[in-house]
C-alpha atoms as a PDB file:
ATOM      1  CA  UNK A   1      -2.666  19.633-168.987  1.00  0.00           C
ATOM      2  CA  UNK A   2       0.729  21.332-168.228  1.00  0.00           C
ATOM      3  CA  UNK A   3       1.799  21.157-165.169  1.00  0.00           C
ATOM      4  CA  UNK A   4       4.997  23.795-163.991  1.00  0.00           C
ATOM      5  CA  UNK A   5       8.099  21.709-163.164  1.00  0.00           C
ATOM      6  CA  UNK A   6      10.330  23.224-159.991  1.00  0.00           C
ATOM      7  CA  UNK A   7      13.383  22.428-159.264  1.00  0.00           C
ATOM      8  CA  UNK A   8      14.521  21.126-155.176  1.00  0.00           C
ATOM      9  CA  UNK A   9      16.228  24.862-154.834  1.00  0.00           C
ATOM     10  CA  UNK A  10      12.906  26.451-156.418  1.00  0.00           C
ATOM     11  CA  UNK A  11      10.771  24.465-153.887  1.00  0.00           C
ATOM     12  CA  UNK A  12      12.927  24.747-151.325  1.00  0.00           C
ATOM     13  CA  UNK A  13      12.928  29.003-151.574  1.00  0.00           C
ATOM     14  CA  UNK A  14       9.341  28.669-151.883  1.00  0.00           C
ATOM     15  CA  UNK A  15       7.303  30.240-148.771  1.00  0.00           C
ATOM     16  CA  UNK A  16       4.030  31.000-149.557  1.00  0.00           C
ATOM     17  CA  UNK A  17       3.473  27.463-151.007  1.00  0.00           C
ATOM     18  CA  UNK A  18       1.671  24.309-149.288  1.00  0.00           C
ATOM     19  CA  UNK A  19       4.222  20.908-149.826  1.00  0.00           C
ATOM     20  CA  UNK A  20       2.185  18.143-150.319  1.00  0.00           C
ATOM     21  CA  UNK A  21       4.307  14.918-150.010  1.00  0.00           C
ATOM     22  CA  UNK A  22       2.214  12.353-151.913  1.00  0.00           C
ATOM     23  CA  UNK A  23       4.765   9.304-150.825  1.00  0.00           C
ATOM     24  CA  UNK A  24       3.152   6.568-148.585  1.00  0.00           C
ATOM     25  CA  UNK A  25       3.851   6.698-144.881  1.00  0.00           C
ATOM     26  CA  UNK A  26       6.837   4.152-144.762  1.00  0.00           C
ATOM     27  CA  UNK A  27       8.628   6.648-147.233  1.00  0.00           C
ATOM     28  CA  UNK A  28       8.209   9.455-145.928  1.00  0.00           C
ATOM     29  CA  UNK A  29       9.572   8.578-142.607  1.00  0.00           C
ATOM     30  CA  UNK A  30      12.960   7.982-144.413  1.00  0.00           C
ATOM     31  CA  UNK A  31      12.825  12.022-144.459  1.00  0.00           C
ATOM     32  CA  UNK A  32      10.555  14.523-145.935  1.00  0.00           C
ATOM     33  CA  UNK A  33      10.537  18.280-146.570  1.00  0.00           C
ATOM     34  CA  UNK A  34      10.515  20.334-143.171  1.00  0.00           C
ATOM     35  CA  UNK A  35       6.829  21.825-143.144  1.00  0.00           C
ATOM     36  CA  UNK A  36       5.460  19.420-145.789  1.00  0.00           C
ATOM     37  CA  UNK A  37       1.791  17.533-145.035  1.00  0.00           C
ATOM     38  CA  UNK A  38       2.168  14.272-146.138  1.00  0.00           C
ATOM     39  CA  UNK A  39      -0.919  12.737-147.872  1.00  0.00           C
ATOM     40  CA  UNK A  40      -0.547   9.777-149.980  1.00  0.00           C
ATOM     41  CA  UNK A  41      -1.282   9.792-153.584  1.00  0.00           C
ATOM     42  CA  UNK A  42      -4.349   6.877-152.670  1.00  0.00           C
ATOM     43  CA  UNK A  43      -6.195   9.275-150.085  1.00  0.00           C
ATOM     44  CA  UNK A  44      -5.349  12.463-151.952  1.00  0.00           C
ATOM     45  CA  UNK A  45      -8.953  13.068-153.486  1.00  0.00           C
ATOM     46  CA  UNK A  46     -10.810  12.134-149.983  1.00  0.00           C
ATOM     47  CA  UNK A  47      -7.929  14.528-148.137  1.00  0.00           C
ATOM     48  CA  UNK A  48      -7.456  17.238-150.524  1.00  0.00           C
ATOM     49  CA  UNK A  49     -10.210  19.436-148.300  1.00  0.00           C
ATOM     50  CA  UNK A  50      -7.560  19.613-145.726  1.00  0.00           C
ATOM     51  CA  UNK A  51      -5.154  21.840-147.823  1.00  0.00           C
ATOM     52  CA  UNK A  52      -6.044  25.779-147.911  1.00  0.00           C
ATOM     53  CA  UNK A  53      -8.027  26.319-151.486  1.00  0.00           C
ATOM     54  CA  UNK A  54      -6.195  29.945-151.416  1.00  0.00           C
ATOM     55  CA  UNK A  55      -2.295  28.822-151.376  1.00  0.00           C
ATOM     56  CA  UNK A  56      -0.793  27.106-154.209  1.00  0.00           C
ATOM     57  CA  UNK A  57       0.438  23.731-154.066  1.00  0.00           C
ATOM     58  CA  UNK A  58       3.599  21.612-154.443  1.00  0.00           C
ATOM     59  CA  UNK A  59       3.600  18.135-155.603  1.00  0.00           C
ATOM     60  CA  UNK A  60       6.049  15.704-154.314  1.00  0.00           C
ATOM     61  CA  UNK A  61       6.936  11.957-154.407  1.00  0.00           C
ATOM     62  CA  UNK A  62      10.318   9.940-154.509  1.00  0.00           C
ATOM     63  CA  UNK A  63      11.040  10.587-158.133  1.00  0.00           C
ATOM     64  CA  UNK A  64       8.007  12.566-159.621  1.00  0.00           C
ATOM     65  CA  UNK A  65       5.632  10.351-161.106  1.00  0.00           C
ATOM     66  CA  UNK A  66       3.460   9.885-158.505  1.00  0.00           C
ATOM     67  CA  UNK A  67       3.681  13.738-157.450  1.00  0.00           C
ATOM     68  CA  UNK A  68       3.168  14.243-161.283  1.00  0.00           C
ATOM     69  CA  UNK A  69      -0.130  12.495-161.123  1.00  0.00           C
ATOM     70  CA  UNK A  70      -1.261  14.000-157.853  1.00  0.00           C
ATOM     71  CA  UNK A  71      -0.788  17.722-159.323  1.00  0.00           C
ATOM     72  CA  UNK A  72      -3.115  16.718-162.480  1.00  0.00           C
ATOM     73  CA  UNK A  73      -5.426  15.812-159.881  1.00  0.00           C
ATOM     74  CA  UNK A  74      -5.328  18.914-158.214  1.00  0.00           C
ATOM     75  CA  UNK A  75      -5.012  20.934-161.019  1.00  0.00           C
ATOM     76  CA  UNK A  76      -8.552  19.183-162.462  1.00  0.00           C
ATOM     77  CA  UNK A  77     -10.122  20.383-159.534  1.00  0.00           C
ATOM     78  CA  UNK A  78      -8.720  23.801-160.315  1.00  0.00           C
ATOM     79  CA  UNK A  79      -5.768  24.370-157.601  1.00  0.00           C
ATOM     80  CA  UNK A  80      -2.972  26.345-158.510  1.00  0.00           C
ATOM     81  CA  UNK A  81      -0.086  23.089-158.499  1.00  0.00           C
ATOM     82  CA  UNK A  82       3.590  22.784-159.227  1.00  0.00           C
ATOM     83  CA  UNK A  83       5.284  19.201-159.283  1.00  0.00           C
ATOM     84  CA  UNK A  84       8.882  19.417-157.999  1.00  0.00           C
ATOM     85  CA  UNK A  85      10.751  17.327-160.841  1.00  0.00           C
ATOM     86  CA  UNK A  86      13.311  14.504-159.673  1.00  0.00           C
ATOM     87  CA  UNK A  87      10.831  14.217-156.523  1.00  0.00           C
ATOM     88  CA  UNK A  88      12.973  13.421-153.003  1.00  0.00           C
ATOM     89  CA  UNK A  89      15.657  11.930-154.776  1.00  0.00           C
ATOM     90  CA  UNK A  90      16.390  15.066-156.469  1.00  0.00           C
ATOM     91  CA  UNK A  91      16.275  16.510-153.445  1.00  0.00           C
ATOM     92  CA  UNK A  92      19.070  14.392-151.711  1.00  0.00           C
ATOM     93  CA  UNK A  93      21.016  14.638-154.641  1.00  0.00           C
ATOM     94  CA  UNK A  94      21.094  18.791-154.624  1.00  0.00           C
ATOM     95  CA  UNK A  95      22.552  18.527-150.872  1.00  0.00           C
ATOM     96  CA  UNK A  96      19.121  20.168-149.352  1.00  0.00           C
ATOM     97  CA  UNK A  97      18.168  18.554-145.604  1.00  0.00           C
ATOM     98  CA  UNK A  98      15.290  16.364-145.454  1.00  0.00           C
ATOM     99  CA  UNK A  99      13.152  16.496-141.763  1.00  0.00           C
END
């Protein structure tokens, strides 16, 4: 299954997309995507309900694996999904601000 890769400054000029953080609660609170909903990757099948079926989704974890595996997830249960490659530490690294 192929999953689209998007860059930080991709994700970041993204606005009609729903940022799912998949990074357990301890990580995320070191700083997250303004506006993202922050499910980890363990509750993701039981919480997926919670995201809008009708808006597309963004993947994203520390460095992508996890968010990798969440979007194959969601793709499988036929979401429109994106992973953001490099995950937060891309992020960081591009300069972009993290809530």
């Amino acid at each position: 299954m192929q999953i689209a890769q998007l860059t930080p400054a991709q994700v970041a000029a993204d606005t009609h997309s729903t940022v799912v953080d998949v990074r357990e609660p301890d990580e995320v609170a070191t700083g997250a995507i303004a506006g993202s909903a922050a499910i980890p990757l363990g509750q993701l099948v039981a919480r997926a309900g919670e995201l809008d079926p009708g808006v597309p989704v963004i993947t994203v974890c520390q460095s992508g694996r996890r968010s990798q595996q969440a979007a194959e997830v969601l793709a499988a249960s036929g979401r429109e999904v994106a992973n953001m490659a490099g995950g937060m530490n891309a992020w960081r690294e591009a300069g972009l601000p993290a809530a």
